[in-house]
Structures are given as C-alpha cells and as structure tokens.
Protein backbone atom coordinates (compact mmCIF):
# COMPACT_ATOMS: atom_id res chain seq x y z
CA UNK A 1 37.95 55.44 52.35
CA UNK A 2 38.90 56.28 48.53
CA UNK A 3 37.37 59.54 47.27
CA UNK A 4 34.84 57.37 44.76
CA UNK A 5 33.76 55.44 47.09
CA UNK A 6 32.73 58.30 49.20
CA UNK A 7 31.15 59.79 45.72
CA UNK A 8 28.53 56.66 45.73
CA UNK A 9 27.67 56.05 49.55
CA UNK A 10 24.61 58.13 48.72
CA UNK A 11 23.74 56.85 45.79
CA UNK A 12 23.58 53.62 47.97
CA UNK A 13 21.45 55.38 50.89
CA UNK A 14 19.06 56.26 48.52
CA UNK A 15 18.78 52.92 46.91
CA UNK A 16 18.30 51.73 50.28
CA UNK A 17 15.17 53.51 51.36
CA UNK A 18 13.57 53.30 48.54
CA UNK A 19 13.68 49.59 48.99
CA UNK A 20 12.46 50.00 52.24
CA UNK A 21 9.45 51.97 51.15
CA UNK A 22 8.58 49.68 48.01
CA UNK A 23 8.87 46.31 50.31
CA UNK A 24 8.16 47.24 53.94
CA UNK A 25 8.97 43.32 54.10
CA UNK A 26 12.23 43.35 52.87
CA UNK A 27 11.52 41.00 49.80
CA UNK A 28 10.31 42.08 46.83
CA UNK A 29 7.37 39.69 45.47
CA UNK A 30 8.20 37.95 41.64
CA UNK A 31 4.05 37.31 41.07
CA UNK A 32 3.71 34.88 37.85
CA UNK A 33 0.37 34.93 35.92
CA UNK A 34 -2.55 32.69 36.35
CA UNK A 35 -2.48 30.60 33.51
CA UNK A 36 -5.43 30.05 31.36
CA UNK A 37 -6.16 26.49 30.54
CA UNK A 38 -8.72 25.82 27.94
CA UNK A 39 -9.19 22.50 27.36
CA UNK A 40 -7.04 21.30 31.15
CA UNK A 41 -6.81 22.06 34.71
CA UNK A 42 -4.33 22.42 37.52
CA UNK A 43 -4.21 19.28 39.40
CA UNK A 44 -1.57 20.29 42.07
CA UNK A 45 -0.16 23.53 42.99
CA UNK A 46 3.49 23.84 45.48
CA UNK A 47 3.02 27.54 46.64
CA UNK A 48 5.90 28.61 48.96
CA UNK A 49 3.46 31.74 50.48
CA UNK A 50 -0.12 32.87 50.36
CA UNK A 51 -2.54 35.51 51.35
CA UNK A 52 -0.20 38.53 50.70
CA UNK A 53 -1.23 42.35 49.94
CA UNK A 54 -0.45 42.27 46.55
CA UNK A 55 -2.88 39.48 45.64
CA UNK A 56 -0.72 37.83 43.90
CA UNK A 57 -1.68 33.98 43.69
CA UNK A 58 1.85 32.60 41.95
CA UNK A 59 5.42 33.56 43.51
CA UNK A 60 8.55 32.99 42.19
CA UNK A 61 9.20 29.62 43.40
CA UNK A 62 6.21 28.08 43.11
CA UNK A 63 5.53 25.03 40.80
CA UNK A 64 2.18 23.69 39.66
CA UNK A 65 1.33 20.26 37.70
CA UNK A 66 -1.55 20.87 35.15
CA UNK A 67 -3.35 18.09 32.69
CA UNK A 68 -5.06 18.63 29.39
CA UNK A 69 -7.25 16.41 27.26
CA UNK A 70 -5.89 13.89 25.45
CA UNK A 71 -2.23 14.21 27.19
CA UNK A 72 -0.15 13.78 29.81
CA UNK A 73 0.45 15.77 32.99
CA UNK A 74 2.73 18.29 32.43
CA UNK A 75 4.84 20.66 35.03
CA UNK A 76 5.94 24.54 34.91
CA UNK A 77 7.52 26.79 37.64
CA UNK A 78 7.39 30.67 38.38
CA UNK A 79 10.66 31.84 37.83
CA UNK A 80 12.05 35.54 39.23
CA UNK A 81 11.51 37.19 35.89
CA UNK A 82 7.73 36.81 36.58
CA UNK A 83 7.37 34.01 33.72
CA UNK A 84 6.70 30.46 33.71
CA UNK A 85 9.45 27.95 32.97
CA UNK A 86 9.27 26.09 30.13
CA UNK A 87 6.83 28.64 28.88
CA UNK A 88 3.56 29.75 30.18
CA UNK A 89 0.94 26.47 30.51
CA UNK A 90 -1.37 26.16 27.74
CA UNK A 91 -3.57 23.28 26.62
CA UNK A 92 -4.03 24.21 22.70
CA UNK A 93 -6.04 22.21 20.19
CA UNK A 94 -5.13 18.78 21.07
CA UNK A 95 -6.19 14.83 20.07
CA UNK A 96 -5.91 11.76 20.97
CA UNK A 97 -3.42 9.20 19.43
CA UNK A 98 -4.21 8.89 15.39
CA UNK A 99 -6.09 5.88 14.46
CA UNK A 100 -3.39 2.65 14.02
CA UNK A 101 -4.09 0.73 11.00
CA UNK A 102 -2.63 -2.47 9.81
CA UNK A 103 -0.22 -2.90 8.16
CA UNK A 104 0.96 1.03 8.41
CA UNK A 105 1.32 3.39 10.65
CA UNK A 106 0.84 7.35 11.50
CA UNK A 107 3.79 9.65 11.13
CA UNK A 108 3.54 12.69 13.19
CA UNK A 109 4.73 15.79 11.71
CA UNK A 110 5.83 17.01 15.18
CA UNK A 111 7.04 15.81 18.47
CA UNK A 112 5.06 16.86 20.67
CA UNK A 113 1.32 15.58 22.62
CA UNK A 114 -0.58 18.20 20.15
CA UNK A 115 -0.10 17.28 17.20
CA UNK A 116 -1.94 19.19 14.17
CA UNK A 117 -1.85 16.48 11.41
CA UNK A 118 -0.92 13.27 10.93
CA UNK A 119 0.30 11.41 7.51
CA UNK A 120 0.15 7.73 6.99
CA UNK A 121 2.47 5.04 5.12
CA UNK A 122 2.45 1.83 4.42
CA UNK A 123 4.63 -1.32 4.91
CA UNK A 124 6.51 -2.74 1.82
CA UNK A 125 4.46 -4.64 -0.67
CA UNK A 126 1.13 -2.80 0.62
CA UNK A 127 -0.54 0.58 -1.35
CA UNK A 128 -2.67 3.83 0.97
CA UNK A 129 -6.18 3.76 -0.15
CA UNK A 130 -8.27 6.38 1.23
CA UNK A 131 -6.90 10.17 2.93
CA UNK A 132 -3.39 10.12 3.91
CA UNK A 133 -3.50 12.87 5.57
CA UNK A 134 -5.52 13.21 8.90
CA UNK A 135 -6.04 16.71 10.42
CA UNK A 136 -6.39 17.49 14.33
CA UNK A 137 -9.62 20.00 14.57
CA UNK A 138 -12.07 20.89 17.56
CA UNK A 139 -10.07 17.45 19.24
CA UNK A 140 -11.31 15.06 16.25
CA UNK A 141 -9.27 13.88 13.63
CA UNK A 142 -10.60 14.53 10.71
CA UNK A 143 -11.89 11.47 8.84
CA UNK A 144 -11.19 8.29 9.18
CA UNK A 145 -8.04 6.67 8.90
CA UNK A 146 -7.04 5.10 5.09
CA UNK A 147 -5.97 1.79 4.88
CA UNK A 148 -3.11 -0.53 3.92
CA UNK A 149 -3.85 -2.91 1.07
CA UNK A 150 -1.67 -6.00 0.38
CA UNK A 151 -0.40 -5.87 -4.06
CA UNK A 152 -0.44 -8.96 -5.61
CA UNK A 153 1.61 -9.53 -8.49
CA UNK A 154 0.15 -10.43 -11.74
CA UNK A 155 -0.31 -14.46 -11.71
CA UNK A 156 2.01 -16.22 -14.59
CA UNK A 157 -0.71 -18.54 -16.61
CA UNK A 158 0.84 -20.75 -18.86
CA UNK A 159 -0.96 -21.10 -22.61
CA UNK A 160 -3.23 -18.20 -21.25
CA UNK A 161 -3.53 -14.49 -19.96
CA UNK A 162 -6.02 -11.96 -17.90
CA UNK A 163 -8.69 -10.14 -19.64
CA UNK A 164 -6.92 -6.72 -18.07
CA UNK A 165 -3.70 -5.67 -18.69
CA UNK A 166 -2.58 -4.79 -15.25
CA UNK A 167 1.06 -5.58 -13.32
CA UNK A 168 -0.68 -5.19 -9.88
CA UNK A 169 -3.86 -6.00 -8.16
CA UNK A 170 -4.67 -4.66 -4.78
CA UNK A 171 -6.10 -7.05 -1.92
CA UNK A 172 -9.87 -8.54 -2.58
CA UNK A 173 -9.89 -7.20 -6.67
CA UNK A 174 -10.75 -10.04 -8.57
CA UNK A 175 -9.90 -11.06 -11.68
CA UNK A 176 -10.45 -13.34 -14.63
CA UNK A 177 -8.63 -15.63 -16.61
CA UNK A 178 -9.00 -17.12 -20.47
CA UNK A 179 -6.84 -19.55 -21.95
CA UNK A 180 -5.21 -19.54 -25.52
CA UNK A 181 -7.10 -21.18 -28.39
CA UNK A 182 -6.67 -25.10 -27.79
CA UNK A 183 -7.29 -25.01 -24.02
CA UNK A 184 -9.85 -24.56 -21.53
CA UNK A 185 -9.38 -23.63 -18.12
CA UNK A 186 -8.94 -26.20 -15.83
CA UNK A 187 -10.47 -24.45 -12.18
CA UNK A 188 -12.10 -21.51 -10.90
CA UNK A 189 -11.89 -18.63 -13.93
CA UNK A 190 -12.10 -15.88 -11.57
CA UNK A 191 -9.50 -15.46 -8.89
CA UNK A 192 -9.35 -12.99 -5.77
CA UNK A 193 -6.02 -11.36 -4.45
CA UNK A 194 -5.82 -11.82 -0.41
CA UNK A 195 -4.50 -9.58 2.12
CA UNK A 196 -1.86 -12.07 2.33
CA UNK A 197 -0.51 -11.19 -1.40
CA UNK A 198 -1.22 -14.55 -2.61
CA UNK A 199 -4.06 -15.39 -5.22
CA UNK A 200 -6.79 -17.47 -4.24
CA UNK A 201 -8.38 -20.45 -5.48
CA UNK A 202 -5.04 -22.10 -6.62
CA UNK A 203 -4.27 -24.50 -8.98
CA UNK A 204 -6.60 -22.68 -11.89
CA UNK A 205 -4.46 -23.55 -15.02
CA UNK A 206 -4.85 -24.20 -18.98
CA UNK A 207 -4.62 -27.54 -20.58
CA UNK A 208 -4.46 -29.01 -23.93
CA UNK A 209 -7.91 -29.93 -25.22
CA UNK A 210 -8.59 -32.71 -27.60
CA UNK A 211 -10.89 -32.36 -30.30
CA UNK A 212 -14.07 -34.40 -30.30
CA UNK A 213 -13.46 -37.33 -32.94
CA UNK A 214 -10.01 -37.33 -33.54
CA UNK A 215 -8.22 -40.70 -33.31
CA UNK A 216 -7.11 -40.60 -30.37
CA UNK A 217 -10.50 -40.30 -28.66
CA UNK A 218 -11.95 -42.88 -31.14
CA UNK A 219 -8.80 -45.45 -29.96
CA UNK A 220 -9.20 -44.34 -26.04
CA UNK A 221 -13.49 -45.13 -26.36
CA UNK A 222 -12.69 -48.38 -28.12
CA UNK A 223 -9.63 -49.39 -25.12
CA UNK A 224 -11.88 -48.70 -22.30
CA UNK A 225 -15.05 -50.44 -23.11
CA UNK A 226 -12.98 -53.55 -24.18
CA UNK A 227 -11.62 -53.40 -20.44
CA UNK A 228 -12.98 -56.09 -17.83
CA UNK A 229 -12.91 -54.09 -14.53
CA UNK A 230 -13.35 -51.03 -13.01
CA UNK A 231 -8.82 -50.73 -12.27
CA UNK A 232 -8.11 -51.32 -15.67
CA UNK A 233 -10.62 -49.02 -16.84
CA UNK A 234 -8.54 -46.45 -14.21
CA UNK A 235 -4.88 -47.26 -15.13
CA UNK A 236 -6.04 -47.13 -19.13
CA UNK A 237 -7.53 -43.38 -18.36
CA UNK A 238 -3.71 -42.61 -16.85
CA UNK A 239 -1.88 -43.91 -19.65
CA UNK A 240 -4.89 -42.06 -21.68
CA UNK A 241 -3.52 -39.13 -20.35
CA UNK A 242 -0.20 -39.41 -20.87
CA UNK A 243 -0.45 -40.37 -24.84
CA UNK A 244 -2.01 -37.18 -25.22
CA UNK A 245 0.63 -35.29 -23.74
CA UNK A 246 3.17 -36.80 -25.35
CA UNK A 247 1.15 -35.65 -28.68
CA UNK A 248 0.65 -32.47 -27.74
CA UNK A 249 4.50 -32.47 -27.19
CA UNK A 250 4.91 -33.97 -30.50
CA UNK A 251 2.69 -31.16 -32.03
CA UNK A 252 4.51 -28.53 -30.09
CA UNK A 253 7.93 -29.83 -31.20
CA UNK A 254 6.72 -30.07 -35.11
CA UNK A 255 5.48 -26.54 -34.75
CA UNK A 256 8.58 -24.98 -33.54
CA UNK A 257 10.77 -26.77 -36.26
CA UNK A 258 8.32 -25.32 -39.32
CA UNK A 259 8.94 -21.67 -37.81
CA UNK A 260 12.18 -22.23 -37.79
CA UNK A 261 12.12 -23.10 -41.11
CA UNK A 262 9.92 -20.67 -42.79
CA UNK A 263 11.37 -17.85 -40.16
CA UNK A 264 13.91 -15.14 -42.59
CA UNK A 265 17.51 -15.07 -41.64
C-alpha cells in the first residue's frame, strides 16, 4: 500500500461513521418541497417511499402531475438536489384563451399557458377599432375584445362626388352622394359600406338631365302622343333616349373643342 494512500484511510473511516450516524439506513433522504398551488391542485402523485422519520412528503424520485385554471396538466419531478425539475410547480395569474374575433386574431406576447397580455391585428384590407391591447388580471381579460372592420374604398361617381372628402370608409359608415350641375342622381343618394368591402345599394349613378321646354322635350311630347299603341309609344321612349345622349355627346364634344381653343399655349 503507497504511503498516501495510507495518509487518507482515516480520513475515509471517519467519513464512514459519520454516514452511519447521519443515516442509520444507509441512504440519505433528498426531501423536495411541497409546492404551493394557488389557483391548481395535484391530481396524481408517483411517490417511491412514505411514512419516514424525517417527515418528509416528496423524495428524490418522485413525480407528481398538477392542473391549474385555465391550462393544461402539467408534470415536475424531485430531483437529488432537493428541487423540482423544470422548476418548482406554480399556477400564477392565468386566463383562458383571448377572445377570437373575425377577421383578426390575438397575438400572444409569450409562449406559454399564462399569458399576461394579449395584442390584436387585423387581416389585410380590415382596420382595429376598439383596445388592442387586452390585459390578463385576477383571470379576466380585461375588456372586451376590439374588432376587425372591413375599408371600403372611395366609390368612383362619374359627373359627381361625396359630400366628405375621405379615401376610406370603414364597414356600415354611410355616405352620401351629389351629382355635378346638369344631373341628378339616378338611385339611392346614400350608400352603406358592408363588411364585405363592397358598397351597397349599387347602380346609384348621375345622368344628364334635360331642361324642361327645350326642343327636344317639345319634339319627344309631340312624337309620342301622335303614336297609335302602347309598343310604339315604348320603342319611341328608347330612341327618346338615345337622341339625348347623342346631344349630350354633341354638347360635350363642342365644349371640349372651345377650351381648347380659348386654353393659352
């Protein structure tokens, strides 16, 4: 036997009865803490030995499935440092699931089953109205949830406008239309924007009126009633119509030359 080997056999000895003194059993006991679960329970415990002097309820070893509000189970074991594994079982603050909403959805700001707050977006083509952030307290959310509303864009009317000057209209705004002098609205004036982004009634437009007593009413009055039947009556309205677009063509055409003409170079 080497001489420092001999210098640590009682080192060793010593070592050895003190073991035997501190665990008459021969195993030292790794005792985890009972952990404190406000707002959960334990559901199922796997203890490997019970009922010893020390009083100590978790060894190392032992595993135990817990459950809080609002989550799913969750596991932990007692490992032989005397601490749980992942970490010692809590059940914090904790909520449901935000609130879905359509056309949006909650982002989380963490990845766990607690989180604290929760902010919302929107799809493309749709605008948050209401609080967009939502805020986990005594296991309520905070409010509730803001909605996605569809944008419509600003309708193109022809020989007329909208009495605001907007680019965008959010879902159920309504808004009115006028027409330029010369036309009257032919339609609903007032039109809604639907959750679909379209505009509704359609068809609303502006057309060319014809002042009372010109010629061409006086010649249209005098065509019908000279008529025999109720067709011809019909098919003279048509072509009616279609003389005075072809004059309001005319008139458009004549206008644009005489601006040309009296237009600087």
């Amino acid at each position: 036997m080497s001489p420092k080997l001999q210098s640590i056999l009682p080192a060793l000895y010593l070592l050895g009865v003190l073991t035997l003194l501190l665990c008459p059993s021969g195993l030292c006991e790794v005792c985890c803490p009972v952990p404190q679960l406000k707002n959960g329970k334990i559901i199922e415990q796997r203890q490997q030995r019970k009922g010893l002097a020390n009083k100590c309820q978790y060894f190392y070893g032992d595993s135990i499935s817990y459950s809080c509000a609002g989550r799913r189970n969750a596991e932990a074991s007692c490992r032989e440092d005397g601490t749980w594994s992942p970490e010692t079982p809590t059940c914090g603050e904790s909520c449901y699931y935000p609130p879905v909403i359509d056309h949006g959805r909650p982002k989380l700001t963490t990845h766990t089953f607690s989180p604290n707050e929760a902010k919302y977006e929107c799809d493309k083509g749709y605008i948050l109205v209401g609080n967009r952030i939502l805020y986990c307290s005594s296991s309520r959310w905070s409010g509730p949830p803001p909605q996605c509303k569809a944008v419509c864009p600003r309708p193109e009317i022809e020989h007329g406008n909208l009495l605001v000057d907007k680019d965008q209209f959010v879902e159920n705004e309504n808004v009115t239309m006028q027409c330029d002098s010369g036309y009257a609205i032919v339609g609903p004036q007032t039109i809604t924007c639907l959750e679909d982004r379209t505009w509704y009634p359609e068809g609303s437009k502006c057309e060319w009126v014809v002042p009372p007593g010109s010629e061409q009413v006086k010649a249209g009055r005098k065509l019908i009633q000279s008529l025999p039947c109720v067709e011809d009556v019909k098919m003279a309205r048509e072509l009616y119509k279609l003389s005075l677009e072809i004059e309001r063509l005319k008139l458009q055409r004549d206008k644009a030359k005489l601006s040309t003409l009296v237009s600087p170079h």
